[in-house]
Protein backbone atom coordinates (compact mmCIF):
# COMPACT_ATOMS: atom_id res chain seq x y z
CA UNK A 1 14.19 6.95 5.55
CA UNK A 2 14.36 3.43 4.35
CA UNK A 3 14.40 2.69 0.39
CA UNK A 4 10.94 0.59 1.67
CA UNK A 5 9.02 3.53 2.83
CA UNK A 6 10.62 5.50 0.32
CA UNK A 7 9.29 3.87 -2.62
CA UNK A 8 5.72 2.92 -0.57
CA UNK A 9 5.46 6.76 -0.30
CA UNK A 10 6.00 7.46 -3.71
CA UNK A 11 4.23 4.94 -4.85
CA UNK A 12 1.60 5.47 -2.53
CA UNK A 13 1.06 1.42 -2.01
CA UNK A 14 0.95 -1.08 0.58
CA UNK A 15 3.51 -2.48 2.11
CA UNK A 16 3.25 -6.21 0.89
CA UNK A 17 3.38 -5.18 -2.79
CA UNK A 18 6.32 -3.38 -2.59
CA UNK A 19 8.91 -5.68 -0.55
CA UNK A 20 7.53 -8.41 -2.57
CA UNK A 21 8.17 -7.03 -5.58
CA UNK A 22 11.66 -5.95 -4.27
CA UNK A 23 11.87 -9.60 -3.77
CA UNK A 24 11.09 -10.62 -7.12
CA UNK A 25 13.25 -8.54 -8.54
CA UNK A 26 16.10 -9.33 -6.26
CA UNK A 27 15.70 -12.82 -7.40
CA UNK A 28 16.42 -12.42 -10.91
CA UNK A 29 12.55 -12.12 -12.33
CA UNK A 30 12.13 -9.86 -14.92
CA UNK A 31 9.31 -7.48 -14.92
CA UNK A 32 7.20 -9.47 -17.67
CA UNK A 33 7.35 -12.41 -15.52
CA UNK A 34 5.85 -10.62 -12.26
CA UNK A 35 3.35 -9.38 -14.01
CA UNK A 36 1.89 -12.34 -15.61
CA UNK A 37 2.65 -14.51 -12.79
CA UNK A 38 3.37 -13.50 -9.51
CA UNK A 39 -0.10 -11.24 -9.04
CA UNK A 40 -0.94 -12.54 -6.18
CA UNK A 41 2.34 -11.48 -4.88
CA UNK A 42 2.29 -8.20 -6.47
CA UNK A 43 -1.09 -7.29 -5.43
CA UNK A 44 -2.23 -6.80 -8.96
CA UNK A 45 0.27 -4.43 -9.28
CA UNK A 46 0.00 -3.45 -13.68
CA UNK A 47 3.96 -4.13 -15.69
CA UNK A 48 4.06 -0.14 -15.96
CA UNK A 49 4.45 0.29 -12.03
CA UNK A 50 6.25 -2.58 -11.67
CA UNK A 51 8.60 -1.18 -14.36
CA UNK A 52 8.74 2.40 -12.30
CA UNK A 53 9.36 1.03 -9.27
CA UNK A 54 12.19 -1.07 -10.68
CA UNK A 55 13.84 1.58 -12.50
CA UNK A 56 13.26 4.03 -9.15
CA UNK A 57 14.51 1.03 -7.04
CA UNK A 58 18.24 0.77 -9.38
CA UNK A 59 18.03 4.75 -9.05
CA UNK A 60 18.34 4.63 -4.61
């Protein structure tokens, strides 16, 4: 299984939100940032699962 459908199983979310986070976060943004400014990206995702999914992303 892919880290992808890993983490949208776990996370039980849509695809879009989690490759484009993975994307942010790949880029250098920090999780404060994608929170505040990259919603629409995120799919409203809150900074407490964006923090989760970034720590679980550095874990696979």
């Amino acid at each position: 299984m892919s880290i992808l459908k890993q983490l949208i199983n776990e996370f039980k979310l849509k695809e879009f939100q989690v490759s484009n986070t993975i994307q942010l976060i790949d880029e250098g943004n920090t999780i404060p940032f994608i929170a505040r400014y990259r919603k629409e990206m995120t799919g409203e995702l809150s900074d407490t699962v964006l923090r989760e999914l970034s720590e679980r992303l550095i874990y696979l």
